[in-house]
N, C-alpha and C. Protein backbone atom coordinates (compact mmCIF):
# COMPACT_ATOMS: atom_id res chain seq x y z
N UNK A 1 13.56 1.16 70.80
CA UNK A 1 14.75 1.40 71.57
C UNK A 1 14.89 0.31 72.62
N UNK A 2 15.95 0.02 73.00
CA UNK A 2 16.28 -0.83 74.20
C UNK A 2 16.13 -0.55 75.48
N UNK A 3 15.72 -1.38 75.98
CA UNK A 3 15.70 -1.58 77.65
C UNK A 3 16.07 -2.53 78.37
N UNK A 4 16.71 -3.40 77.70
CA UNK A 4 16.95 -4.52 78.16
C UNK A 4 18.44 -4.57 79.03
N UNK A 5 18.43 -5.19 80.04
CA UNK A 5 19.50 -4.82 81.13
C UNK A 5 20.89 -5.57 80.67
N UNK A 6 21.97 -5.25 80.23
CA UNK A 6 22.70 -6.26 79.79
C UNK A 6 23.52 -6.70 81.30
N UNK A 7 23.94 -8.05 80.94
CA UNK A 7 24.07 -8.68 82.35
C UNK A 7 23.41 -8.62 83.80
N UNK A 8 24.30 -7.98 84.43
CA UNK A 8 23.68 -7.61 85.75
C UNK A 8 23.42 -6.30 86.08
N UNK A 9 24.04 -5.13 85.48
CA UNK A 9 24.19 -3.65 85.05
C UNK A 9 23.01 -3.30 83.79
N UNK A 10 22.19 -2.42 84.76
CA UNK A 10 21.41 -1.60 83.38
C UNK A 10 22.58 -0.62 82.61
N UNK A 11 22.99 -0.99 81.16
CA UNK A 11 23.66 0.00 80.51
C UNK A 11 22.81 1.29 80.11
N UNK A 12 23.25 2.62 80.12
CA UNK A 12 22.22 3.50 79.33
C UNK A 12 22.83 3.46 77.80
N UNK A 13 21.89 3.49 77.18
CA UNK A 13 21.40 3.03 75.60
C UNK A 13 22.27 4.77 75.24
N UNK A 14 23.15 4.46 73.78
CA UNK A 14 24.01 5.42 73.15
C UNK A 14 22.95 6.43 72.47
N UNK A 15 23.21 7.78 72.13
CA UNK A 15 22.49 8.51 71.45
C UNK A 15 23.18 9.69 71.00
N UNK A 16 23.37 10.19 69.60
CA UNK A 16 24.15 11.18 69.32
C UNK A 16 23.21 12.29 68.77
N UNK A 17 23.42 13.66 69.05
CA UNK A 17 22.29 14.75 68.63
C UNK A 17 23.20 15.23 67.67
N UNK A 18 22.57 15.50 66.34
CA UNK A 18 22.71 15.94 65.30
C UNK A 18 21.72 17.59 65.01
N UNK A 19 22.23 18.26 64.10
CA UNK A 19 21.21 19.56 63.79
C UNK A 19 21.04 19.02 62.51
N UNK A 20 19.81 19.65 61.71
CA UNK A 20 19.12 19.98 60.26
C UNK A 20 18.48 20.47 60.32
N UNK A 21 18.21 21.35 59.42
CA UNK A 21 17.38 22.97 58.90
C UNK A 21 15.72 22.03 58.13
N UNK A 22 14.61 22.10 59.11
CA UNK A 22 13.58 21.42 58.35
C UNK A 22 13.26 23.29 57.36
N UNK A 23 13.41 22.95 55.87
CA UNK A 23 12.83 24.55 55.05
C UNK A 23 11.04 24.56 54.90
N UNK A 24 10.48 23.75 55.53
CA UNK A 24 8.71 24.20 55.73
C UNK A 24 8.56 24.34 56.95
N UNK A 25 8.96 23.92 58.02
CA UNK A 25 9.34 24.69 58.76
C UNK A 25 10.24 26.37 59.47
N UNK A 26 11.14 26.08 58.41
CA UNK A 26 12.48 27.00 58.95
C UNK A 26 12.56 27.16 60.24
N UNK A 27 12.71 25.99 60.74
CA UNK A 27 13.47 25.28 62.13
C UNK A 27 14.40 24.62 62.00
N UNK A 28 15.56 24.79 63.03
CA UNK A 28 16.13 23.79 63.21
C UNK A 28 15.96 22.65 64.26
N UNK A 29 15.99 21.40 63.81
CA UNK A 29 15.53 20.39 64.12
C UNK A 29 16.83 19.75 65.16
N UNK A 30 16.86 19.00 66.09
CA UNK A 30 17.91 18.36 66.72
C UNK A 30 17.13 16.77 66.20
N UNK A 31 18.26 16.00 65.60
CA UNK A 31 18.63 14.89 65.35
C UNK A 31 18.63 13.96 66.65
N UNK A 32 17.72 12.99 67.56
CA UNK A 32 18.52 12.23 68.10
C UNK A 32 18.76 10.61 67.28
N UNK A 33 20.06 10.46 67.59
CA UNK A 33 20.27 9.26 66.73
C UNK A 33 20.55 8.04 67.66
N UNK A 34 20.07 6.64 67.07
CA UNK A 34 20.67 5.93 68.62
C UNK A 34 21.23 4.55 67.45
N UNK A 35 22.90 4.74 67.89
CA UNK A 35 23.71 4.22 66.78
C UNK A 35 23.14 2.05 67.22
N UNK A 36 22.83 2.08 68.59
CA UNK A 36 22.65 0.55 68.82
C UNK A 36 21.88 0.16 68.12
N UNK A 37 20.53 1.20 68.03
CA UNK A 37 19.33 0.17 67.56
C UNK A 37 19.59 -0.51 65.95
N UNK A 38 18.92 -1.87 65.82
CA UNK A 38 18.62 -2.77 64.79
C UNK A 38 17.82 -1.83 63.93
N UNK A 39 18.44 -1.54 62.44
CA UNK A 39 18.10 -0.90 61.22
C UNK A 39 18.64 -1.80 60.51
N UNK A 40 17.98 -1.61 59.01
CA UNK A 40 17.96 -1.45 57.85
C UNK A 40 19.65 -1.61 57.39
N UNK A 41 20.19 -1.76 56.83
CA UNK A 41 21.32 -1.69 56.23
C UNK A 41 21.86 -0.27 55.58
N UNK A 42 22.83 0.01 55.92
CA UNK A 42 23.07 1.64 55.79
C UNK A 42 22.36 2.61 56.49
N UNK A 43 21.34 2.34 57.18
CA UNK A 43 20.70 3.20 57.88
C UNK A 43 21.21 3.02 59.70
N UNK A 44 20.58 4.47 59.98
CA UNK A 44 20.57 4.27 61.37
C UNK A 44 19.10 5.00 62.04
N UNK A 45 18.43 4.44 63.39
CA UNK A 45 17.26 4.70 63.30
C UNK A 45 17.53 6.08 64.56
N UNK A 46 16.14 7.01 64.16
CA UNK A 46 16.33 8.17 65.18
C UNK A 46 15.45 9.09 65.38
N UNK A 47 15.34 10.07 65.93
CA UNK A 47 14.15 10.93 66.54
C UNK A 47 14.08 12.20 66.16
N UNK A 48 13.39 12.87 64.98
CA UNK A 48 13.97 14.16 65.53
C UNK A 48 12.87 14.65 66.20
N UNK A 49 13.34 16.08 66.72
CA UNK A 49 12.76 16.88 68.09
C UNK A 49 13.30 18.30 68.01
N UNK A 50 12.42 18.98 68.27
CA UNK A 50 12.51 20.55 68.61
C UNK A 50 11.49 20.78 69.73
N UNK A 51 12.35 22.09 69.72
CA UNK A 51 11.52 23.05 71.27
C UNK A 51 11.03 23.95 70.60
N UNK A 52 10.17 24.37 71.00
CA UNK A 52 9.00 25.43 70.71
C UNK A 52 9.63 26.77 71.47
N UNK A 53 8.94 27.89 71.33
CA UNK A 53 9.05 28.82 71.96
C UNK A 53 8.98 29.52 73.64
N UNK A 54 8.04 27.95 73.92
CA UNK A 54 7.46 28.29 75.38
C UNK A 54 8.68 27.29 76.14
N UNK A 55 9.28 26.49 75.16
CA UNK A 55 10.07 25.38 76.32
C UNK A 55 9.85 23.93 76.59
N UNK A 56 8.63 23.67 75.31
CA UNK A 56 7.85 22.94 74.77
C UNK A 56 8.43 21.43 73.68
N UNK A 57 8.78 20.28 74.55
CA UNK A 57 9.95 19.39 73.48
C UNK A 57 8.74 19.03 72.31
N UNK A 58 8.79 19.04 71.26
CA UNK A 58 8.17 18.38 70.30
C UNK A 58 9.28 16.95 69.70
N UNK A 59 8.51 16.06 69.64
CA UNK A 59 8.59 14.73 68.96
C UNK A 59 8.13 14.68 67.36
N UNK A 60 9.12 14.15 66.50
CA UNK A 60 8.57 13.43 65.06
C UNK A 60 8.16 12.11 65.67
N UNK A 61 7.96 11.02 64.63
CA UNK A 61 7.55 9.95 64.77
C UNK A 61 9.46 9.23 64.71
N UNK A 62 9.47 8.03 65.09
CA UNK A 62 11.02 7.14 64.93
C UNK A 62 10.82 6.57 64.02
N UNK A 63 12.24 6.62 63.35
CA UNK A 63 11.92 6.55 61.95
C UNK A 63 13.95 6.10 61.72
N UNK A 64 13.91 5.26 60.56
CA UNK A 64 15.28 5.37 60.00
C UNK A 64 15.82 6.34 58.86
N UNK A 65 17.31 6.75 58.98
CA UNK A 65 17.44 7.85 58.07
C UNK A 65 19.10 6.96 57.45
N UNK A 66 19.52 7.39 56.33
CA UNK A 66 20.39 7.01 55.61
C UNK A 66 21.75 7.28 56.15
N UNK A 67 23.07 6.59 56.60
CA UNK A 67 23.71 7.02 57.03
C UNK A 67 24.28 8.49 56.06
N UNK A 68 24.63 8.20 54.88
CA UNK A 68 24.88 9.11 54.30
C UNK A 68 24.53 10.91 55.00
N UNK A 69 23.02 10.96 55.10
CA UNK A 69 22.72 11.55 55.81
C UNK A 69 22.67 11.88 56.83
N UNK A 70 23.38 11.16 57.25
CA UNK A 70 23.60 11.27 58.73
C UNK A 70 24.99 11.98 58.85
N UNK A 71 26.08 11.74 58.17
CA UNK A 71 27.17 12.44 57.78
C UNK A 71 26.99 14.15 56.98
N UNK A 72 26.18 14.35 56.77
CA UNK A 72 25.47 15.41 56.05
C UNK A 72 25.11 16.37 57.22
N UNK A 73 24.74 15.86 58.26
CA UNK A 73 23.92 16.98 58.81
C UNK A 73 24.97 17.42 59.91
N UNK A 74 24.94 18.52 61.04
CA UNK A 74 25.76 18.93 61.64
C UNK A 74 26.11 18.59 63.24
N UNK A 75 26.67 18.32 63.88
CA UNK A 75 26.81 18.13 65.09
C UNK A 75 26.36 18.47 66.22
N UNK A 76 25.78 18.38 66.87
CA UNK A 76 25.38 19.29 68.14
C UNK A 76 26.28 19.80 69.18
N UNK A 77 26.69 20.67 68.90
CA UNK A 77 28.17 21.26 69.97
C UNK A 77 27.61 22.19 71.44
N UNK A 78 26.23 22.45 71.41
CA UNK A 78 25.95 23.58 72.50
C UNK A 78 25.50 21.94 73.66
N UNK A 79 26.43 22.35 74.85
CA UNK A 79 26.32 21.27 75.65
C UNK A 79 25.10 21.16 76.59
N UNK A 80 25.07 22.78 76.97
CA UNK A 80 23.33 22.41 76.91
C UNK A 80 22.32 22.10 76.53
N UNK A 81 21.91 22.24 75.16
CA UNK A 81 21.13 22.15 74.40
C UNK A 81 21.03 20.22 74.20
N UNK A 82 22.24 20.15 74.35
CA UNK A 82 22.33 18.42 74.49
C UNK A 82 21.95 17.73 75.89
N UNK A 83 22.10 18.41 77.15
CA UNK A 83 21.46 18.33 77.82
C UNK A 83 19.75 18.12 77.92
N UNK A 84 19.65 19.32 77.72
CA UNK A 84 18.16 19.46 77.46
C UNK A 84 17.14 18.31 76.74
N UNK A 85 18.24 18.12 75.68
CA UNK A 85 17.69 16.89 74.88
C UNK A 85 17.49 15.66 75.38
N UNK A 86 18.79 15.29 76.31
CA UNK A 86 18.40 14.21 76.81
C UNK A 86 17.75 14.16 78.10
N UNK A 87 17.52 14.87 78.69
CA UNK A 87 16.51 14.86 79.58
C UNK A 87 14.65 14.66 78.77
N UNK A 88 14.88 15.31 78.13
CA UNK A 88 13.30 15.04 76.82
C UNK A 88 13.46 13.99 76.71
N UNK A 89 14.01 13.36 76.17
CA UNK A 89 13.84 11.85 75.55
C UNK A 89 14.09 10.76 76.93
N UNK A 90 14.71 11.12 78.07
CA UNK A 90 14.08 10.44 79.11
C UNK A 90 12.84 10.34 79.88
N UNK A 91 12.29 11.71 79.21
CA UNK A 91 11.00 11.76 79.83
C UNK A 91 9.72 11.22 79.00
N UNK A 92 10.31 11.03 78.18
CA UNK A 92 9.53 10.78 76.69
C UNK A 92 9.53 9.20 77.10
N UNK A 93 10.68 8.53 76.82
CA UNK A 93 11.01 7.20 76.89
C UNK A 93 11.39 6.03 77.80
N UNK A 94 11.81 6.86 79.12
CA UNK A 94 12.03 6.65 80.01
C UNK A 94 13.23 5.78 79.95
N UNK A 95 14.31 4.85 80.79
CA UNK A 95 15.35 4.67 81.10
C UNK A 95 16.58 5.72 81.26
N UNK A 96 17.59 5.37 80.36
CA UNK A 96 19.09 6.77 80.81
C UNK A 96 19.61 6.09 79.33
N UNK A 97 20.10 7.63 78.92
CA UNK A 97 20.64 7.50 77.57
C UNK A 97 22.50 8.11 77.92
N UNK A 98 23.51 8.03 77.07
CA UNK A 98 24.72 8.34 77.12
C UNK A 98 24.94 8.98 75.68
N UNK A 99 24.99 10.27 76.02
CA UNK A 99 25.68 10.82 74.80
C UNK A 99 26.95 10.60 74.26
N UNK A 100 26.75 10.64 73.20
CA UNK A 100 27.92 10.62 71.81
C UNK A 100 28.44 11.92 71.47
N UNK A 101 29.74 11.64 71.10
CA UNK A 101 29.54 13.10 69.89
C UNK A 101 29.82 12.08 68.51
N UNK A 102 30.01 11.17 68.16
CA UNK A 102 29.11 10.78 66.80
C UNK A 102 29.73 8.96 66.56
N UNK A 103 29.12 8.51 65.85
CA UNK A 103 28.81 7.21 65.65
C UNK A 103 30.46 6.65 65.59
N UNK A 104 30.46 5.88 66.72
CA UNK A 104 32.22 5.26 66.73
C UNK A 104 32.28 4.01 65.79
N UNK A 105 31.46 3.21 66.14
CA UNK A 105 31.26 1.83 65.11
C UNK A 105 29.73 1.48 65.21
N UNK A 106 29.35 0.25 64.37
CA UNK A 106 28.88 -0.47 64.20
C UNK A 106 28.41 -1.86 63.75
């Protein structure tokens, strides 16, 4: 992910939360996606993450996923829950992220 300050202004780095149903789990998973970063062609690279029961953020590993799939999975509409998220992944990663509600260009 980026950190790099563009110009004279630190920008915060884009990120859109997505849902998917992991079935060996039977969780649902929040998607974070971060449409800037350098991928793969057709892909876009991203995080997923869930909360546990106690309040607990869990991390996958970062990883790229197919846009296709990325169109597949569902939106994140609870504005807290998007909250929540990005506060995790600032604490995780540190800098400031800006939510999306979904990939404008690239």
């Amino acid at each position: 992910m980026r950190t790099i300050p563009n110009t004279s202004k630190w920008k915060p780095e884009r990120v859109v939360f997505r849902i998917e149903h992991d079935p060996y789990m039977k969780i649902d998973k929040v998607l974070a996606v971060f449409p800037d970063d350098e991928a793969n062609c057709g892909r876009v690279c991203f995080v997923p993450m869930w909360f546990d029961g106690h309040g607990t953020c869990w991390f996958d590993p970062y990883g790229e996923m197919a846009i296709q799939y990325y169109w597949s999975t569902k939106p994140l509409k609870d504005m807290e829950m998007a909250e929540k998220c990005k506060k995790a992944l600032e604490a995780r990663y540190g800098g400031e992220f800006r939510v999306m509600q979904k990939i404008m260009r690239r």
